[in-house]
Structures are given as structure tokens and as C-alpha cells.
PDB file of N, CA and C in Angstrom:
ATOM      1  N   UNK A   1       0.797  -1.204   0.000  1.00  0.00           N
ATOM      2  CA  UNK A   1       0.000   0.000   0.000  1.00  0.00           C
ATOM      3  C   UNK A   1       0.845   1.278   0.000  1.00  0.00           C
ATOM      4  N   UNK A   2       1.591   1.398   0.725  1.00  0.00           N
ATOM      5  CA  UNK A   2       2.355   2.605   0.712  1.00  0.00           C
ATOM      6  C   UNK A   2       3.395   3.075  -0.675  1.00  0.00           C
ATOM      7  N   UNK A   3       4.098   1.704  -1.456  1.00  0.00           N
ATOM      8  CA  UNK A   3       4.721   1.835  -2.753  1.00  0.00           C
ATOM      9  C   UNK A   3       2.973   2.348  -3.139  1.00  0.00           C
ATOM     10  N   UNK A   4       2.079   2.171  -3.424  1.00  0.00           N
ATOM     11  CA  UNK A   4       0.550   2.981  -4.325  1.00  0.00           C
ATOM     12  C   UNK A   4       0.375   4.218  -4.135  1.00  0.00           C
ATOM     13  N   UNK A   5       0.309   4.444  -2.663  1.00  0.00           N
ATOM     14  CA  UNK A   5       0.134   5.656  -2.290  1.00  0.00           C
ATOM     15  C   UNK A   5       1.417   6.857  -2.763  1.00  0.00           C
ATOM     16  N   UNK A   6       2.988   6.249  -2.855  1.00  0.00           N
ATOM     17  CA  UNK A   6       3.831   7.054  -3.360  1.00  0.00           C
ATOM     18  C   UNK A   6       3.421   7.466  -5.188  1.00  0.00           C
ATOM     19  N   UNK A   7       3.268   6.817  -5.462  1.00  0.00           N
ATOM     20  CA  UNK A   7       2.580   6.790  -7.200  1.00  0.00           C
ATOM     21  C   UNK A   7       1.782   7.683  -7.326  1.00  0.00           C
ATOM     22  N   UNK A   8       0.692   7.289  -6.673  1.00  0.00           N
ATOM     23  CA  UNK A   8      -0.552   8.192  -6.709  1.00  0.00           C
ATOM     24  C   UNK A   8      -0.118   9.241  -6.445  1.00  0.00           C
ATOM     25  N   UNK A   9       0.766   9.796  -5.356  1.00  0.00           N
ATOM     26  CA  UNK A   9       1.417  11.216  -4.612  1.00  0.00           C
ATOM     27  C   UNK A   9       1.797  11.739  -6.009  1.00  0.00           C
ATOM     28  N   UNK A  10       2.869  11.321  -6.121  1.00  0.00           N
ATOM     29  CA  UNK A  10       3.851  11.491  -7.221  1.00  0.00           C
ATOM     30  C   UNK A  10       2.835  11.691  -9.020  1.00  0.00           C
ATOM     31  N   UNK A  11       2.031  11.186  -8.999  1.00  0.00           N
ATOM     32  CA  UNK A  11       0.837  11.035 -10.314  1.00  0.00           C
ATOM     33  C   UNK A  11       0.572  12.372 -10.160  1.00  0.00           C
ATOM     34  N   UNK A  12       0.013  12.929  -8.948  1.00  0.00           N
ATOM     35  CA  UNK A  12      -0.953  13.478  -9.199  1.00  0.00           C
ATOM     36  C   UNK A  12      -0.578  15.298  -8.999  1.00  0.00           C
ATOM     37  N   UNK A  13       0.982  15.143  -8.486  1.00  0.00           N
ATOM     38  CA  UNK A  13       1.555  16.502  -7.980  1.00  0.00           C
ATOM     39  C   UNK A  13       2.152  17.049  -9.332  1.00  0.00           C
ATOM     40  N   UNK A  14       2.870  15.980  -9.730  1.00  0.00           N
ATOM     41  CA  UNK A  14       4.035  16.231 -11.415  1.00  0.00           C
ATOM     42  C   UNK A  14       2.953  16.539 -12.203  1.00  0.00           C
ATOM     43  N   UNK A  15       2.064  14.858 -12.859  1.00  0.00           N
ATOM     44  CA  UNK A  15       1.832  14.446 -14.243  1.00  0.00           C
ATOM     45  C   UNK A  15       0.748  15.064 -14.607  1.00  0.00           C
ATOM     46  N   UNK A  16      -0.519  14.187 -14.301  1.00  0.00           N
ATOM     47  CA  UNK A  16      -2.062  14.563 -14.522  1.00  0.00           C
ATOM     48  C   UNK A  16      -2.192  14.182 -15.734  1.00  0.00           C
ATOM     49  N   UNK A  17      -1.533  13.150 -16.404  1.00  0.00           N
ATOM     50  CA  UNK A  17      -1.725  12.487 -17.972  1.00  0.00           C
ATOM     51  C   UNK A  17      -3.012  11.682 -17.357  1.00  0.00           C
ATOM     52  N   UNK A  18      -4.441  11.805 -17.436  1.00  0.00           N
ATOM     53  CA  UNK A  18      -5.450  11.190 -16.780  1.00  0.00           C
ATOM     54  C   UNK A  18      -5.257   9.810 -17.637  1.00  0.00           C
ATOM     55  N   UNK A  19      -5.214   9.505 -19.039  1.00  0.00           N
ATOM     56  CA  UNK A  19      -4.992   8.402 -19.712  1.00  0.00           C
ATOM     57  C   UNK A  19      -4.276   7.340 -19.424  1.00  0.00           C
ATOM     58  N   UNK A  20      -2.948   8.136 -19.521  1.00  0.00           N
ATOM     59  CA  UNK A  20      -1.614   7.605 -18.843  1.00  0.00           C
ATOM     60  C   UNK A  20      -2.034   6.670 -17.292  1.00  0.00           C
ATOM     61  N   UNK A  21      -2.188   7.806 -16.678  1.00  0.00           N
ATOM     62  CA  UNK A  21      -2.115   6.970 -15.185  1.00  0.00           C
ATOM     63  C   UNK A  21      -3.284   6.056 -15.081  1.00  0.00           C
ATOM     64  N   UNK A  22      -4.369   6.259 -15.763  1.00  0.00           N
ATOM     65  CA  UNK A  22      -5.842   4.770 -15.251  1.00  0.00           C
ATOM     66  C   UNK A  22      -5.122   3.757 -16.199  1.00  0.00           C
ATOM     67  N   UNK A  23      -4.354   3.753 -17.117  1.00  0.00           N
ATOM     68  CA  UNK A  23      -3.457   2.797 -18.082  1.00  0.00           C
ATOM     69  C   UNK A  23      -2.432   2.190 -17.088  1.00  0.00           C
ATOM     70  N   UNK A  24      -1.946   2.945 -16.471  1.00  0.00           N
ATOM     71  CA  UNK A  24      -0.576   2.154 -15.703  1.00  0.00           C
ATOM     72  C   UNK A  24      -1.457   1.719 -14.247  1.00  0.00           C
ATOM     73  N   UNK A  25      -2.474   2.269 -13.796  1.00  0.00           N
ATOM     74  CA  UNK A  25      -3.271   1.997 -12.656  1.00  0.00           C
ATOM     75  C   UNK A  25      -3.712   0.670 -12.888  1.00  0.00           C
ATOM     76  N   UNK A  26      -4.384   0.440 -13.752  1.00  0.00           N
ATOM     77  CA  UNK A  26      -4.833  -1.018 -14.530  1.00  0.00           C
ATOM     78  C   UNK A  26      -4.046  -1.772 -14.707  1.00  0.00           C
ATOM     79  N   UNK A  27      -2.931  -1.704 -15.320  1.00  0.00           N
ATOM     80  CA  UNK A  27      -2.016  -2.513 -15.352  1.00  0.00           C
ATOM     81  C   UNK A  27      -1.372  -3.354 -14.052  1.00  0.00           C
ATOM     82  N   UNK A  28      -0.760  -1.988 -13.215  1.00  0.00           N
ATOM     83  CA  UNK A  28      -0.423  -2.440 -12.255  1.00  0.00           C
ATOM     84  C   UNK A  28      -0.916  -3.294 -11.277  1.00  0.00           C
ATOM     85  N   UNK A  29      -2.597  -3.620 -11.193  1.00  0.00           N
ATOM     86  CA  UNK A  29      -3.319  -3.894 -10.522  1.00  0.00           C
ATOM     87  C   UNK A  29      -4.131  -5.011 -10.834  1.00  0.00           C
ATOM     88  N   UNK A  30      -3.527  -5.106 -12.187  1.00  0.00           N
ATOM     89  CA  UNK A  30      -4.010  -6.490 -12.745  1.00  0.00           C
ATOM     90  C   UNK A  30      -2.902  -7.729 -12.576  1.00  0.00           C
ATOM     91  N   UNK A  31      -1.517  -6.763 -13.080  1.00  0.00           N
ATOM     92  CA  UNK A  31      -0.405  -7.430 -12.517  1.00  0.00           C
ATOM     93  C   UNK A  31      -0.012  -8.534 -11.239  1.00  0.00           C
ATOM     94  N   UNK A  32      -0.158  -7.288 -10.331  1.00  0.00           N
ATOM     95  CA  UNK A  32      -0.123  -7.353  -8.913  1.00  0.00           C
ATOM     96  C   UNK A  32      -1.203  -8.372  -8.259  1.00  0.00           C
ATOM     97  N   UNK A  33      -2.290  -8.823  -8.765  1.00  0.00           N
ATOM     98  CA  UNK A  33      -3.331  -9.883  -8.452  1.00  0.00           C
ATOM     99  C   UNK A  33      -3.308 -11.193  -8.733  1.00  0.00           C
ATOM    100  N   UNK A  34      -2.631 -11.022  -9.751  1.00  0.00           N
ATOM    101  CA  UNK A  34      -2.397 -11.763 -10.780  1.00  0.00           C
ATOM    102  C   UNK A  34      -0.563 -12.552 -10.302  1.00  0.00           C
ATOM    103  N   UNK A  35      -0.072 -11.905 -10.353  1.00  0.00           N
ATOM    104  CA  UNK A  35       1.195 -12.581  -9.590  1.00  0.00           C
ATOM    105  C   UNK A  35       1.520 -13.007  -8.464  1.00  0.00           C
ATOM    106  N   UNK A  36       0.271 -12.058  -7.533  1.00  0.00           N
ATOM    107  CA  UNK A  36       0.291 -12.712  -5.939  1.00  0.00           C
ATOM    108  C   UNK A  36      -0.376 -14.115  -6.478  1.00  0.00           C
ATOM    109  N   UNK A  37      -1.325 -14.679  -6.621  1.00  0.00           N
ATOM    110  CA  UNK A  37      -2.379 -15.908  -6.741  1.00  0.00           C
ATOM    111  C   UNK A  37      -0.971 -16.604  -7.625  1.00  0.00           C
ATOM    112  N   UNK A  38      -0.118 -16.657  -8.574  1.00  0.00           N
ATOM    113  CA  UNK A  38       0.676 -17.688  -9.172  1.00  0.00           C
ATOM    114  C   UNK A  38       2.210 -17.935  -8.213  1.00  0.00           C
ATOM    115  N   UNK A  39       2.661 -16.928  -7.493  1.00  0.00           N
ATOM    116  CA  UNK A  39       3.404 -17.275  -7.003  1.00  0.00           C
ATOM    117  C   UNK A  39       3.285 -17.394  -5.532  1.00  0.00           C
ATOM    118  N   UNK A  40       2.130 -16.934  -5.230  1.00  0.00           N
ATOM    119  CA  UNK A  40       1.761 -17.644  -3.350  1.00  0.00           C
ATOM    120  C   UNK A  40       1.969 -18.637  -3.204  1.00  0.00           C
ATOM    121  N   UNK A  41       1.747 -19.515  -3.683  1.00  0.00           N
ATOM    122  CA  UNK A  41       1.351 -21.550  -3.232  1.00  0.00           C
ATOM    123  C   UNK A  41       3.296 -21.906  -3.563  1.00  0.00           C
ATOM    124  N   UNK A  42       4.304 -20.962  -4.008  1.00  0.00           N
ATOM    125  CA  UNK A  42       5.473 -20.940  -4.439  1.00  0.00           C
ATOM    126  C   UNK A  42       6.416 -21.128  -2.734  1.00  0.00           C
ATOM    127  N   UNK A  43       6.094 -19.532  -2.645  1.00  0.00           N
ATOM    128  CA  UNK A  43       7.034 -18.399  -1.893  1.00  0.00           C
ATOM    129  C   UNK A  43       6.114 -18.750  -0.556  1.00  0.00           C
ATOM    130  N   UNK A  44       6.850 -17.771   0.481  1.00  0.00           N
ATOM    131  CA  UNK A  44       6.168 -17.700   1.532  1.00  0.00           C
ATOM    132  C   UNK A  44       5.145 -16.477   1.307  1.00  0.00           C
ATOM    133  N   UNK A  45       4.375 -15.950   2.521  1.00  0.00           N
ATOM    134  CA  UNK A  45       3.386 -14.581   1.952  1.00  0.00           C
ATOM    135  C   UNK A  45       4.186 -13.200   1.607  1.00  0.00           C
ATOM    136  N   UNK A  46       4.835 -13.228   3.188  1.00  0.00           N
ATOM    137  CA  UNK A  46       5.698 -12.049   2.745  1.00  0.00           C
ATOM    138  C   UNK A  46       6.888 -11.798   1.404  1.00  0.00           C
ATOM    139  N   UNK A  47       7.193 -12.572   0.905  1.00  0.00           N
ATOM    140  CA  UNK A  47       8.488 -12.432  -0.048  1.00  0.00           C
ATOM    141  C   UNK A  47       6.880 -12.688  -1.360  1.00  0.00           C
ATOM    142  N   UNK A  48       6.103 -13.681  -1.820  1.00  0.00           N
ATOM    143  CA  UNK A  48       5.240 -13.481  -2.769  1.00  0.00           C
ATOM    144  C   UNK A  48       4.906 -11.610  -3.122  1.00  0.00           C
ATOM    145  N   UNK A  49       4.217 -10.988  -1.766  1.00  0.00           N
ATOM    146  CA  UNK A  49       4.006  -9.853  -1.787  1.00  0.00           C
ATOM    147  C   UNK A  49       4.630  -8.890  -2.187  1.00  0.00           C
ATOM    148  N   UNK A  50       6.171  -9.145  -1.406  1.00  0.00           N
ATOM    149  CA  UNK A  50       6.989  -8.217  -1.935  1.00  0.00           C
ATOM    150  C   UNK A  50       7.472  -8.213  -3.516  1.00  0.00           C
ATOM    151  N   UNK A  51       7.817  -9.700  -3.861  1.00  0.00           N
ATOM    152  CA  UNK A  51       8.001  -9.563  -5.225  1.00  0.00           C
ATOM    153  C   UNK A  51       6.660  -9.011  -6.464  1.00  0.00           C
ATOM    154  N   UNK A  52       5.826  -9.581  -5.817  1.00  0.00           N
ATOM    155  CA  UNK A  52       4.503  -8.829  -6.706  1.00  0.00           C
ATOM    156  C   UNK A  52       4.047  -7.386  -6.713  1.00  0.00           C
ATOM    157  N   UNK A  53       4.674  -6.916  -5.586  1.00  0.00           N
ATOM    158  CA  UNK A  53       4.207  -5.100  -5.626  1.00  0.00           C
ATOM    159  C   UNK A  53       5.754  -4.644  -6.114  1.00  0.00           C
ATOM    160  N   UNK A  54       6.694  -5.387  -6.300  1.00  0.00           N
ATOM    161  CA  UNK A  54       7.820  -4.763  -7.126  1.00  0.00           C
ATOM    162  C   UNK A  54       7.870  -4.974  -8.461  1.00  0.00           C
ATOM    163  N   UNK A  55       7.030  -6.398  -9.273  1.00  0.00           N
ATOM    164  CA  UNK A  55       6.923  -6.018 -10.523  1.00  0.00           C
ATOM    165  C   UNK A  55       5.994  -5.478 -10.793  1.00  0.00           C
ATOM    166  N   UNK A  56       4.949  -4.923  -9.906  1.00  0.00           N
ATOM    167  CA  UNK A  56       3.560  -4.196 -10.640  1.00  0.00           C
ATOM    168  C   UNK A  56       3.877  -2.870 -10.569  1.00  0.00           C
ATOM    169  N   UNK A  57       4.890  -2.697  -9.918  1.00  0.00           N
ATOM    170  CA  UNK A  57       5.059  -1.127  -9.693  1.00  0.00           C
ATOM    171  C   UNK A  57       6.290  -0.736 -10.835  1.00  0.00           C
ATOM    172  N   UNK A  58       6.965  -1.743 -11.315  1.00  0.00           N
ATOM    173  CA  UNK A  58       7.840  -1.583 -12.871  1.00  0.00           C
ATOM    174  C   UNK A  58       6.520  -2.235 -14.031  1.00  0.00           C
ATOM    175  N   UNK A  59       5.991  -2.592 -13.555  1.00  0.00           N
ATOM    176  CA  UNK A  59       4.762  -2.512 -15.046  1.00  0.00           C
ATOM    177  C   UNK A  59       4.412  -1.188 -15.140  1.00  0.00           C
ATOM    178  N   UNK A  60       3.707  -0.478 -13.684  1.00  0.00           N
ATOM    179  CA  UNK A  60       2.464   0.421 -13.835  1.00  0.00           C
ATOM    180  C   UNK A  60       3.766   1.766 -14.218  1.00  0.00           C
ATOM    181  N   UNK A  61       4.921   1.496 -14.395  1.00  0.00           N
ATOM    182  CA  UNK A  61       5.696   3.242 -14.645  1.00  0.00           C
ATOM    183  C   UNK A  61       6.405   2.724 -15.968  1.00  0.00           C
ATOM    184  N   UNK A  62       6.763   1.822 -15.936  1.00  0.00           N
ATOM    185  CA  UNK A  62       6.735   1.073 -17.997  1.00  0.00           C
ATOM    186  C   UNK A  62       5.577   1.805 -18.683  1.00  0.00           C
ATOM    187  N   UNK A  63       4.245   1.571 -18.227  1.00  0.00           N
ATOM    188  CA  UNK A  63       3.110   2.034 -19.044  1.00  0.00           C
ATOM    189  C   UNK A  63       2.505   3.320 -18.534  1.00  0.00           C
ATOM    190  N   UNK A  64       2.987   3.662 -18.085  1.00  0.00           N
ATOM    191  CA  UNK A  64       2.893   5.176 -17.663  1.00  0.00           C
ATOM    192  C   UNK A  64       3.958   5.963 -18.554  1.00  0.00           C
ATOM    193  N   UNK A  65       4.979   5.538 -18.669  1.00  0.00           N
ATOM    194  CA  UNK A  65       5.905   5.976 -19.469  1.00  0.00           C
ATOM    195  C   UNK A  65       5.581   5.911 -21.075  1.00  0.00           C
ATOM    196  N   UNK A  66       4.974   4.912 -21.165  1.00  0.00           N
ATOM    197  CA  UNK A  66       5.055   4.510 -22.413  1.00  0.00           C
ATOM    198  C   UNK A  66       3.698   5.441 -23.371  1.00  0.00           C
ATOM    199  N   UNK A  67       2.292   5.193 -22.426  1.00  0.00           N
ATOM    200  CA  UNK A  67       1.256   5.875 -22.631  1.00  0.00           C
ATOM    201  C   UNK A  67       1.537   7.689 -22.490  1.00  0.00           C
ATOM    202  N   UNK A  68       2.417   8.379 -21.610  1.00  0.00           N
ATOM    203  CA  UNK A  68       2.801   9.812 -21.854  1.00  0.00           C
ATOM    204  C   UNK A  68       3.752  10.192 -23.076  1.00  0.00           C
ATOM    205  N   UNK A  69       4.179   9.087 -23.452  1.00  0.00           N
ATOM    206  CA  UNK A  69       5.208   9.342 -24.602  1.00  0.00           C
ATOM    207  C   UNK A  69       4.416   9.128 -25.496  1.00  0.00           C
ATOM    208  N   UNK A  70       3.410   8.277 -25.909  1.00  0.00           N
ATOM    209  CA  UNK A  70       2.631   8.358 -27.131  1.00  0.00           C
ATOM    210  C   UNK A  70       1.735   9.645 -27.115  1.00  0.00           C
ATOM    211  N   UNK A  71       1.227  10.380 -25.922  1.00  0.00           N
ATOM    212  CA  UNK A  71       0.317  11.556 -26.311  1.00  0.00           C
ATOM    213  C   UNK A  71       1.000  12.372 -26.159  1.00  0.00           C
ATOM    214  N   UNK A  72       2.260  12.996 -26.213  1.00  0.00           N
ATOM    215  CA  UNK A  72       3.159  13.730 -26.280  1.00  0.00           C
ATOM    216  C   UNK A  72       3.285  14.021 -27.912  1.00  0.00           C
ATOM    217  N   UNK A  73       3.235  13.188 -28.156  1.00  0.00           N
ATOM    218  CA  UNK A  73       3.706  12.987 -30.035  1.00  0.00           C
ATOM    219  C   UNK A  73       2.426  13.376 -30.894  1.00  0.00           C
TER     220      UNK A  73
END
């Protein structure tokens, strides 16, 4: 929760690409659900968690990046 809440901070003080961020919001959050449930029954809870809010949070600024660079152009 708190890596979300820095995003959101950070989204909403800099960017305001409204596209951009419900694009990387989605992502990230589909990610992040999605990788806890395949690698839980793996890992223990805590290390599953941690690794899943560290790749959803390099998805959701991949496509944040990626979606501000296309409406830029």
C-alpha cells in the first residue's frame, strides 16, 4: 500500500496524464493480483508480496511511461 500511495502522490503533484495513469493503474493492478495468486502456493506470503508489488510497480511506470510518450507525439 504505501509503494501505491507514493505513485498516486507522485501522479498526481508532477503528471495529470489522466490516460496515462488509469493505463498504468490497470495494469499495475491487474499485474499485482495476478502474480500474488501464481506465485503464493510458491514463496512464503511475505516475499510473494513483496516480489509482486515490485513487478507491478515496474509494469504500472513502464506504461505510464510509455502511454505519456505516445500523447506527447
Amino acid at each position: 500500500m504505501p509503494v501505491g500511495m507514493l505513485l498516486i502522490q507522485w501522479f498526481w503533484a508532477r503528471h495529470r496524464y489522466w490516460g496515462a495513469g488509469v493505463m498504468a493503474g490497470l495494469s499495475g493492478s491487474t499485474v499485482l493480483f495476478a502474480l500474488v495468486d501464481v506465485v503464493q502456493p510458491h514463496l512464503d506470503k511475505l516475499l510473494a508480496d513483496a516480489l509482486a508489488t515490485e513487478v507491478a510497480t515496474v509494469v504500472a511506470l513502464v506504461v505510464f511511461t510509455g502511454c505519456s510518450r505516445v500523447r506527447r507525439t
